[in-house]
Protein backbone atom coordinates (compact mmCIF):
# COMPACT_ATOMS: atom_id res chain seq x y z
CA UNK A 1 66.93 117.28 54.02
CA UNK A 2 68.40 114.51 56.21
CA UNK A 3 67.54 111.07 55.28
CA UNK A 4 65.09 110.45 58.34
CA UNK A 5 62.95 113.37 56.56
CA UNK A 6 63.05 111.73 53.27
CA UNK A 7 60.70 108.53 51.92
CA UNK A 8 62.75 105.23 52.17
CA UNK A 9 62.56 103.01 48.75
CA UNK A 10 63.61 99.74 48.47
CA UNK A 11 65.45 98.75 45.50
CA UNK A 12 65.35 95.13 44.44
CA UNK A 13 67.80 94.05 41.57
CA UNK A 14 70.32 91.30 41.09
CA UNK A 15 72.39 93.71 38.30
CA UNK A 16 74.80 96.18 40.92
CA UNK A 17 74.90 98.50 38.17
CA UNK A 18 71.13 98.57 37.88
CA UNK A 19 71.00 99.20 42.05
CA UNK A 20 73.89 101.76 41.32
CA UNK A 21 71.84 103.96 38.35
CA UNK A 22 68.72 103.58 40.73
CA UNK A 23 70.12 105.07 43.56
CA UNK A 24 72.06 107.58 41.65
CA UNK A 25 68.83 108.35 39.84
CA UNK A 26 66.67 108.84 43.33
CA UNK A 27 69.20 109.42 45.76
CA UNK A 28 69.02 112.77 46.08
CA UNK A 29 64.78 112.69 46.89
CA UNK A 30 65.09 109.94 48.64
CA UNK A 31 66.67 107.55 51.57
CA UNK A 32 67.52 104.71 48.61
CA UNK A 33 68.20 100.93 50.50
CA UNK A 34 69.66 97.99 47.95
CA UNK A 35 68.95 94.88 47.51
CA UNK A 36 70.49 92.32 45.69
CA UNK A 37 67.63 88.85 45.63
CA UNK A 38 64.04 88.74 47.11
CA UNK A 39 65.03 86.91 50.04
CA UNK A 40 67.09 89.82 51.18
CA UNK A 41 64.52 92.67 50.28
CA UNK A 42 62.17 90.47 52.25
CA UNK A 43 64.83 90.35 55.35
CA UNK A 44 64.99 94.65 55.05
CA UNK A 45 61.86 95.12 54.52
CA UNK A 46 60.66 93.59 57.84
CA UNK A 47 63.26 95.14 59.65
CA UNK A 48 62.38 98.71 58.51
CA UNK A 49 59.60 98.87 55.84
CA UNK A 50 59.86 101.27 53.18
CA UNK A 51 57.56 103.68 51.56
CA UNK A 52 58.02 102.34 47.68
CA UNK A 53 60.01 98.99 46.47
CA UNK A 54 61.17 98.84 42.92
CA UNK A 55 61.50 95.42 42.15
CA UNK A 56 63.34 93.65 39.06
CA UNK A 57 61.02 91.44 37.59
CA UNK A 58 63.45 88.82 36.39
CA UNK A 59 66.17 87.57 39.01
CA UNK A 60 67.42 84.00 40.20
CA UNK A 61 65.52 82.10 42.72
CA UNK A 62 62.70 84.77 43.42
CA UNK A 63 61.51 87.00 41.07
CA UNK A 64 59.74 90.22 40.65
CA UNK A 65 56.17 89.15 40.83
CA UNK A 66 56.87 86.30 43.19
CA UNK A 67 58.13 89.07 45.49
CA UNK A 68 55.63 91.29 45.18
CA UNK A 69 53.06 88.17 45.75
CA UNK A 70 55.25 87.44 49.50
CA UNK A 71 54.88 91.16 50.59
CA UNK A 72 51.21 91.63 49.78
CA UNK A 73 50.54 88.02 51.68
CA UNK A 74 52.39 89.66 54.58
CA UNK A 75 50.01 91.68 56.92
CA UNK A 76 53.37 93.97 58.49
CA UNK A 77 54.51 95.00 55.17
CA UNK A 78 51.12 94.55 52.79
CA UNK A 79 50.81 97.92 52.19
CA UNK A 80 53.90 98.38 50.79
CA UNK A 81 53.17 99.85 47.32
CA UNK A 82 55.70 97.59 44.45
CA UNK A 83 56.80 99.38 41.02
CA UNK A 84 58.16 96.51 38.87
CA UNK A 85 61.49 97.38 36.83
CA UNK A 86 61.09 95.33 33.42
CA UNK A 87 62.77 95.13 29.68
CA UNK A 88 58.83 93.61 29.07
CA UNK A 89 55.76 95.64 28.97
CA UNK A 90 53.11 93.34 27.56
CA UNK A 91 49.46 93.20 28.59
CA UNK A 92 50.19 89.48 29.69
CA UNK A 93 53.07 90.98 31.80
CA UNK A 94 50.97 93.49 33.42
CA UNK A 95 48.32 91.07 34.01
CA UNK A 96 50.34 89.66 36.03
CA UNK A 97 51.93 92.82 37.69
CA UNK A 98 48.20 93.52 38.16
CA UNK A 99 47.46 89.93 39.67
CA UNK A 100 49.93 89.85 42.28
CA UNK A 101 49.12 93.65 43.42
CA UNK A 102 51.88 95.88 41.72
CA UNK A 103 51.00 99.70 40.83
CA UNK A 104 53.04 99.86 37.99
CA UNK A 105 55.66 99.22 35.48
CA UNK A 106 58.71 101.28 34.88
CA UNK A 107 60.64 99.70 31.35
CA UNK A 108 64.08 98.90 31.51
CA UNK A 109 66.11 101.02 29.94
CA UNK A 110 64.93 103.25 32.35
CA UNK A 111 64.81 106.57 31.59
CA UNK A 112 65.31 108.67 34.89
CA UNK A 113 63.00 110.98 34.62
CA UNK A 114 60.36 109.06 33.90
CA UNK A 115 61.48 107.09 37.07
CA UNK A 116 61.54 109.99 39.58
CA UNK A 117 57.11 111.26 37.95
CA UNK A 118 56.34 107.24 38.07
CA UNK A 119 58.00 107.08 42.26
CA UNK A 120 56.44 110.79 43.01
CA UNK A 121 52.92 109.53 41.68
CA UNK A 122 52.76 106.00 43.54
CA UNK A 123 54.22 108.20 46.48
CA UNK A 124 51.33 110.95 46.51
CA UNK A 125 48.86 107.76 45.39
CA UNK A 126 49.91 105.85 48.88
CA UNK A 127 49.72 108.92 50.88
CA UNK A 128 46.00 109.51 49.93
CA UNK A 129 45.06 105.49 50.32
CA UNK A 130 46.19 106.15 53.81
CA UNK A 131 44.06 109.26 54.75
CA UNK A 132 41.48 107.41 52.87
CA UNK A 133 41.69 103.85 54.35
CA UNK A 134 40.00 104.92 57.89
CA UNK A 135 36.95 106.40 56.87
CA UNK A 136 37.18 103.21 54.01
CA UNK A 137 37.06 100.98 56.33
CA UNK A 138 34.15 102.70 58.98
CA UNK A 139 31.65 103.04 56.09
CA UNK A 140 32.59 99.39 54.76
CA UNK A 141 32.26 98.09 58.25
CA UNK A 142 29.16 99.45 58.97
CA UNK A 143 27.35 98.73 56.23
CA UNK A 144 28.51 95.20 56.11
CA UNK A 145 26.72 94.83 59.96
CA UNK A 146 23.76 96.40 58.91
CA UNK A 147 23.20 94.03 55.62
CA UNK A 148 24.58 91.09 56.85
CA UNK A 149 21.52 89.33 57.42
CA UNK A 150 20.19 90.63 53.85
CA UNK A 151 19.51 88.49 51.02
CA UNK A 152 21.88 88.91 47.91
CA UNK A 153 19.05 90.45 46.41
CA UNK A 154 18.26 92.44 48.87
CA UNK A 155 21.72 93.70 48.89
CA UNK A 156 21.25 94.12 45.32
CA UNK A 157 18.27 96.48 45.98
CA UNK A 158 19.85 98.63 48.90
CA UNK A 159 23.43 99.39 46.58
CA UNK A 160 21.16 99.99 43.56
CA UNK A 161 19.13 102.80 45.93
CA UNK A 162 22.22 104.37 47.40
CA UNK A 163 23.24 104.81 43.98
CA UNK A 164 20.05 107.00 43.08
CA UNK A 165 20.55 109.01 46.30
CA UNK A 166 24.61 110.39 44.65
CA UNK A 167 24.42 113.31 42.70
CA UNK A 168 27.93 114.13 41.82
CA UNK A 169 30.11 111.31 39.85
CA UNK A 170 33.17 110.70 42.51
CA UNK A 171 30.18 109.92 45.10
CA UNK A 172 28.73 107.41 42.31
CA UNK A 173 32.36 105.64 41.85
CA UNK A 174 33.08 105.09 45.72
CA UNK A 175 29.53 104.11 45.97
CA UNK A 176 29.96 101.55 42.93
CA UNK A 177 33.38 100.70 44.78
CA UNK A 178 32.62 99.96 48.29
CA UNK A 179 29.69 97.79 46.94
CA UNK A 180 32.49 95.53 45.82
CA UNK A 181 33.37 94.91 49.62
CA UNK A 182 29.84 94.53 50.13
CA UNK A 183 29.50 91.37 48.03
CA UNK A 184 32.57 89.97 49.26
CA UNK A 185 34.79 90.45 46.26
CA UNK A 186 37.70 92.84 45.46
CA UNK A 187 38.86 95.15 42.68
CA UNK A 188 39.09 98.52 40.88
CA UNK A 189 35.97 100.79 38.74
CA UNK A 190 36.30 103.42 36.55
CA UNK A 191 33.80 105.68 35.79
CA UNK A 192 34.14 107.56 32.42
CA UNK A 193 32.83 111.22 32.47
CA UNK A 194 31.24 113.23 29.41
CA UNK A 195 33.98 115.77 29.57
CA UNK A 196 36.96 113.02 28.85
CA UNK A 197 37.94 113.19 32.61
CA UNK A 198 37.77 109.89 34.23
CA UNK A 199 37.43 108.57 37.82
CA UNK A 200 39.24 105.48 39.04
CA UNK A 201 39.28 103.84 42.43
CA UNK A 202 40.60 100.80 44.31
CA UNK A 203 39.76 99.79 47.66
CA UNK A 204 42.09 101.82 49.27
CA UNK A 205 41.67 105.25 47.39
CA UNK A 206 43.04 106.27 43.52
CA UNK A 207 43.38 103.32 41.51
CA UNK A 208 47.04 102.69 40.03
CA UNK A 209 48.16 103.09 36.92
CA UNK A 210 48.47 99.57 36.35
CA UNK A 211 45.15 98.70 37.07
CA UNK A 212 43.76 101.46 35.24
CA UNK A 213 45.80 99.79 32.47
CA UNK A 214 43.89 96.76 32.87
CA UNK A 215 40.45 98.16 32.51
CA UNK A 216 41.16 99.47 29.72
CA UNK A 217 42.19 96.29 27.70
CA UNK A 218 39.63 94.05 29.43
CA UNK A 219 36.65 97.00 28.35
CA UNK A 220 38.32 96.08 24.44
CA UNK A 221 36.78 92.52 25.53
CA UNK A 222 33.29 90.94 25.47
CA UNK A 223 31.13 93.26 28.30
CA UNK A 224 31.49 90.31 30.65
CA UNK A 225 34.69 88.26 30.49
CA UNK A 226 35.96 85.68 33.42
CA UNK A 227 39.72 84.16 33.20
CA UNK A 228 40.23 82.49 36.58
CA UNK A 229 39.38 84.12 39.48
CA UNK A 230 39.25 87.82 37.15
CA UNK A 231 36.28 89.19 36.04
CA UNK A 232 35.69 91.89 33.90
CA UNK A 233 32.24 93.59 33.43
CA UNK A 234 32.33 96.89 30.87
CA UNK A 235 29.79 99.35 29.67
CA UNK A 236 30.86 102.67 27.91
CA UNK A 237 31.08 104.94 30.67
CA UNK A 238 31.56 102.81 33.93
CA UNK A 239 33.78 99.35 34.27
CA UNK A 240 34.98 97.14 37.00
CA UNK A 241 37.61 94.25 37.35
CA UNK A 242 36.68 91.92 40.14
CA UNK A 243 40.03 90.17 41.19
CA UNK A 244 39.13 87.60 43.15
CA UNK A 245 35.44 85.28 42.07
CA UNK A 246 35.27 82.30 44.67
CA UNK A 247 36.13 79.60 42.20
CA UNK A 248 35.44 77.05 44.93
CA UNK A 249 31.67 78.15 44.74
CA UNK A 250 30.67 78.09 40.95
CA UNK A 251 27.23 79.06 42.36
CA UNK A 252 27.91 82.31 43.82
CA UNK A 253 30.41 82.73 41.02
CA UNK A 254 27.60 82.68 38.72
CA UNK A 255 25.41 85.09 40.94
CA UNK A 256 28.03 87.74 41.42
CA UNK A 257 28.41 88.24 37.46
CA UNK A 258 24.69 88.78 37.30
CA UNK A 259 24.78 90.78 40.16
CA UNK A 260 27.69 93.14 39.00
CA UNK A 261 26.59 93.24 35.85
CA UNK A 262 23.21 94.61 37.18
CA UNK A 263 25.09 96.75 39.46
CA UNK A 264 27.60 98.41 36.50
CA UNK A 265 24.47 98.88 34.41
CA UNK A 266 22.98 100.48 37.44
CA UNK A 267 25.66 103.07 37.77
CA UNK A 268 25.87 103.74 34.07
CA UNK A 269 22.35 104.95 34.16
CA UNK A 270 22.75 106.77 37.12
CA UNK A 271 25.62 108.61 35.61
CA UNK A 272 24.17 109.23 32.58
CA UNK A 273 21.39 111.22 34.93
CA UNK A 274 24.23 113.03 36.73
CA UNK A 275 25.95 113.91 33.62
CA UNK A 276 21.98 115.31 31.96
CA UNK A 277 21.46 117.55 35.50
CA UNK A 278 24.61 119.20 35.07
CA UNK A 279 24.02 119.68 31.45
CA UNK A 280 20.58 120.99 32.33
CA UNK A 281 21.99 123.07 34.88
CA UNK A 282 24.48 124.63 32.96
CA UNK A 283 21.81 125.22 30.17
CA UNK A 284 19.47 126.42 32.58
CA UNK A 285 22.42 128.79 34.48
CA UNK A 286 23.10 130.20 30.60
CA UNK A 287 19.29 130.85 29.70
CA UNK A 288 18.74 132.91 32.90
CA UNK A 289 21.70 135.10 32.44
CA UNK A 290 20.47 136.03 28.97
CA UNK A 291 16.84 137.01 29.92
CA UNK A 292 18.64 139.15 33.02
CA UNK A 293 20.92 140.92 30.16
CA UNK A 294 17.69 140.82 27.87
CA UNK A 295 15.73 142.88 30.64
CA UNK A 296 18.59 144.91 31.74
CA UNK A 297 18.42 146.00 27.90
CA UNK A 298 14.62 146.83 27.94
CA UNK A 299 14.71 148.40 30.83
CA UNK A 300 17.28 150.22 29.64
CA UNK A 301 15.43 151.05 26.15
CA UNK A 302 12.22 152.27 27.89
CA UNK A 303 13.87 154.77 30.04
CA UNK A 304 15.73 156.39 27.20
CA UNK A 305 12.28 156.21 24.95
CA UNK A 306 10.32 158.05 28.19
CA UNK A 307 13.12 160.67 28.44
CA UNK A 308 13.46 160.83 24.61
CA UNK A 309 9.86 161.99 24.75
CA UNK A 310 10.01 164.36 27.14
CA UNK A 311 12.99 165.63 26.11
CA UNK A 312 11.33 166.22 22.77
CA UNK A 313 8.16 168.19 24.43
CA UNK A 314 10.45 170.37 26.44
CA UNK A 315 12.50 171.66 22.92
CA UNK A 316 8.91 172.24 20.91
CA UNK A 317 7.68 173.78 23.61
CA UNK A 318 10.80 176.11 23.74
CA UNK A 319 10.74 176.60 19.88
CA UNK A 320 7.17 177.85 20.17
CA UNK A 321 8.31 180.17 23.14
CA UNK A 322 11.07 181.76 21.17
CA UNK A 323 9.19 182.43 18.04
CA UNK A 324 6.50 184.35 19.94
CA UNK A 325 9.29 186.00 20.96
CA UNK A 326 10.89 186.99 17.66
CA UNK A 327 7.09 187.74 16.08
CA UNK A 328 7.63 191.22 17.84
CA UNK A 329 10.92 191.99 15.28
CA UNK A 330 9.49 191.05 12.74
CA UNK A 331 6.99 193.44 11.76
CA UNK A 332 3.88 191.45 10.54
CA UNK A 333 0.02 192.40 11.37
CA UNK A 334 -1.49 191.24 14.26
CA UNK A 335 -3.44 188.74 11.71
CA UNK A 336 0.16 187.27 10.20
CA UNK A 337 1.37 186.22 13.45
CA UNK A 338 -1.88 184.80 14.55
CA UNK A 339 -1.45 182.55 11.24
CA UNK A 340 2.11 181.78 12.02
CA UNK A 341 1.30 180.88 15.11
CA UNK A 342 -2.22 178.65 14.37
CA UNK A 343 0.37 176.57 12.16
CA UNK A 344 2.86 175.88 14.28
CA UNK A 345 0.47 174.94 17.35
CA UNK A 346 -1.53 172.83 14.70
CA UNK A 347 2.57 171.00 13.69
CA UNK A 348 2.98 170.83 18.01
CA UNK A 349 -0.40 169.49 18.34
CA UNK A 350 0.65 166.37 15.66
CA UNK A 351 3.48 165.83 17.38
CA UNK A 352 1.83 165.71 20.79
CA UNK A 353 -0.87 163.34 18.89
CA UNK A 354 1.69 160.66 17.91
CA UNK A 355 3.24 161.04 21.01
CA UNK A 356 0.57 159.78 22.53
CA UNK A 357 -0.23 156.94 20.44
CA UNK A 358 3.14 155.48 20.90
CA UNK A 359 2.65 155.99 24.81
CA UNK A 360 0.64 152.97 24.69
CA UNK A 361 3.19 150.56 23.22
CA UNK A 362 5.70 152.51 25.65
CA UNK A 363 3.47 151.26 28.40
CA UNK A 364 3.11 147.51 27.14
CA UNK A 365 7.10 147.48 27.05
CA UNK A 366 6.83 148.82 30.36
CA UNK A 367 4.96 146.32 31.85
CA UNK A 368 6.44 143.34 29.97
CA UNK A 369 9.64 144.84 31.74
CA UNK A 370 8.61 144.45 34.91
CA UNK A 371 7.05 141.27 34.65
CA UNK A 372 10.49 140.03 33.44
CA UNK A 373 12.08 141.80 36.52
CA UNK A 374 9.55 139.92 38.48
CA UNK A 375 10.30 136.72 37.11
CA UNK A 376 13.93 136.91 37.50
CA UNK A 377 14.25 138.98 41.01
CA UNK A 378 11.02 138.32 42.92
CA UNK A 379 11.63 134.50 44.33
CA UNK A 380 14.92 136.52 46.04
C-alpha cells in the first residue's frame, strides 16, 4: 500500500526519540508526518491536514492541550480528531483532554500495541462521524427552523413527545442527543441498557473514549453538578455532560439545568418502557412457542389414543374370528361352544363398553385441541 492509500497522522512531540518509536510503531499502517513544537504541527497541518494527530501533552512554548484547543478553534482543520500522548492519566488531566476536545489518552510509556487498537478505533470512530455528520446536520437544521419561534417550554414539550414516539434505545439516545443542539448547548449522553451494553453519542456520531470516561466519573457525582461552563446531569441508566452553559446568562443557565434534568428523566422513563416491551416481547415470543409445542403434543396424543382404539377393536375382533375357527378342532357339543362363545362376546362387549366411555374424554381432548390450534394458527 503506497502512502497516498494510507491515513496520514500527525505526530506532535518535542522528544526525537519519542517521534522516532511513533513512527516506527505506525509506520507501516500509516503515512506518519513529525513534528517537533505546536507551532510547526499547526504550519503542517494547514498545509495538508491529517486524519489523526498524536500530540505530547507537555512541550515548551505550546503544549498538548493548548494545541489541541488552536485546531478545534480552526474551522479548516476542526475536525481533526487529537489523541494526547501523556506520562499523566488523572481524571483532572482528562478533564481537560475532554475540555479542549481530545478523544483520548494514550500513557507514556507507550506500549505499541495498545497505540496501533487506540489510532484504529479513533480512525473507524472519525470515519462514522463523517457519514453521520450530513444527515446530523439536516435533521438538526430542520428542526431548529421549525421550533425556533417555540417557547423553551414548548420545546420542552415537543423533545419530551418525540421521545415517546422511539421504540428502540439507539433512536432514544440520538433523540436525547440532538435535543442538546436544540437548546443551544453541546455535549455527549449515554444511555445504559439492561443487558450491560451501553450507547454513547456526541454530536457528530460515537462518543470517544475520553468522553465516555468523563460520564462516568461525573455520574459518581451529585445527579446535577455544574463546574464552569460543564454540567453534568446523571440518572442510573441515561447521563449527559453539557460542555458549554452560557455563563454570561445565569438565567438561561439556570433554565437549561431544569430543563435537562427534565429531559434526562424523560428519557430514563422512556427507556425503562423500551427495555419492559422487549422483555414482554421476549416473554410473550417464549409463552407462544410452548403452547404451539404443548398442542403439537396433544394433537399428537389424541391421534395415537384414536388409532390405539381402533387398533384394539380390529385384534378382538380377530381373536373372536379365530376361535370360532378353532371351535371346529376341538370337539365340544354344539352347547360348549355356544358357552365359549356367550363369554367371550360378553369380555368383547366390556371392552367395547369402556371404549366408549373414554370416547367422550377422547372427544373433549379433541376439541380443546383444536381450539388451541385455533388460537395459535387462525389470526394467520
Amino acid at each position: 500500500m503506497s502512502d497516498d492509500d494510507r491515513a496520514a497522522l500527525l505526530v506532535v512531540d518535542d522528544d526525537r526519540f519519542m517521534q522516532d518509536f511513533i513512527a516506527d510503531s505506525l509506520g507501516g499502517l500509516y503515512a506518519v508526518r513529525c513534528a517537533g513544537s505546536g507551532a510547526e504541527a499547526l504550519e503542517l497541518a494547514r498545509q495538508q491536514p491529517p486524519a489523526l494527530m498524536l500530540v505530547d501533552v507537555q512541550m515548551p512554548d505550546m503544549d498538548g492541550y493548548a494545541l489541541c484547543r488552536e485546531v478545534k478553534d480552526d474551522w479548516d482543520i476542526s475536525d481533526t480528531p487529537v489523541l494526547f500522548l501523556s506520562a499523566l492519566d488523572g481524571i483532572e488531566d482528562r478533564l481537560r483532554g475532554f475540555e479542549v476536545g481530545g478523544e483520548d489518552f494514550v500513557t507514556k510509556p507507550v506500549n505499541p500495541r495498545i497505540l496501533q487498537a487506540k489510532v484504529a478505533r479513533v480512525l473507524a470512530l472519525q470515519q462514522e462521524r463523517h457519514q453521520l455528520k450530513s444527515q446530523a446536520q439536516y435533521a438538526t437544521t430542520t428542526a431548529m427552523t421549525a421550533m425556533t419561534s417555540m417557547s423553551e417550554t414548548g420545546l420542552l414539550l415537543e423533545v419530551m413527545k418525540r421521545f415517546n414516539q422511539c421504540g428502540e434505545a439507539r433512536e432514544l439516545a440520538q433523540a436525547l442527543q440532538e435535543s442538546l443542539a436544540l437548546f443551544g448547548v453541546d455535549g455527549p449522553v449515554e444511555l445504559l441498557l439492561a443487558d450491560g451494553d451501553n450507547i454513547a453519542l456526541n454530536s457528530r456520531g460515537p462518543a470517544s473514549e475520553l468522553e465516555i470516561s468523563v460520564l462516568q466519573h461525573m455520574a459518581a457525582m451529585d445527579r446535577i453538578t455544574q463546574y464552569k461552563s460543564r454540567l453534568s446531569i446523571s440518572y442510573p441508566h441515561a447521563r449527559l455532560v453539557v460542555v458549554n452553559l452560557p455563563l454570561d446568562d445565569p438565567d438561561r443557565c439556570g433554565r437549561l439545568r431544569d430543563h435537562l434534568a427534565m429531559l434526562l428523566e424523560a428519557a430514563e422513563a422512556r427507556l425503562a418502557a423500551i427495555s419492559s416491551a422487549r422483555l414482554a416481547s421476549s416473554r410473550g415470543d417464549a409463552i407462544s412457542g410452548t403452547i404451539e409445542t404443548l398442542t403439537q403434543v396433544l394433537s399428537d396424543i389424541d391421534h395415537k389414543q384414536r388409532q390405539g382404539r381402533a387398533d384394539a377393536l380390529t385384534v378382538l375382533n380377530g381373536v373372536l374370528m379365530r376361535l370360532e375357527q378353532s371351535l371346529v378342532g376341538l370337539a365340544l357339543t354344539e352347547r360348549q361352544e355356544e358357552a365359549l362363545l356367550a363369554l367371550v362376546r360378553e369380555g368383547l362387549e366390556d371392552v367395547y363398553g369402556s371404549q366408549q366411555a373414554e370416547a367422550g374424554y377422547q372427544d373433549q381432548l379433541s376439541a380443546a385441541v383444536n381450539g388451541l390450534q385455533l388460537a395459535i394458527h387462525g389470526g394467520r
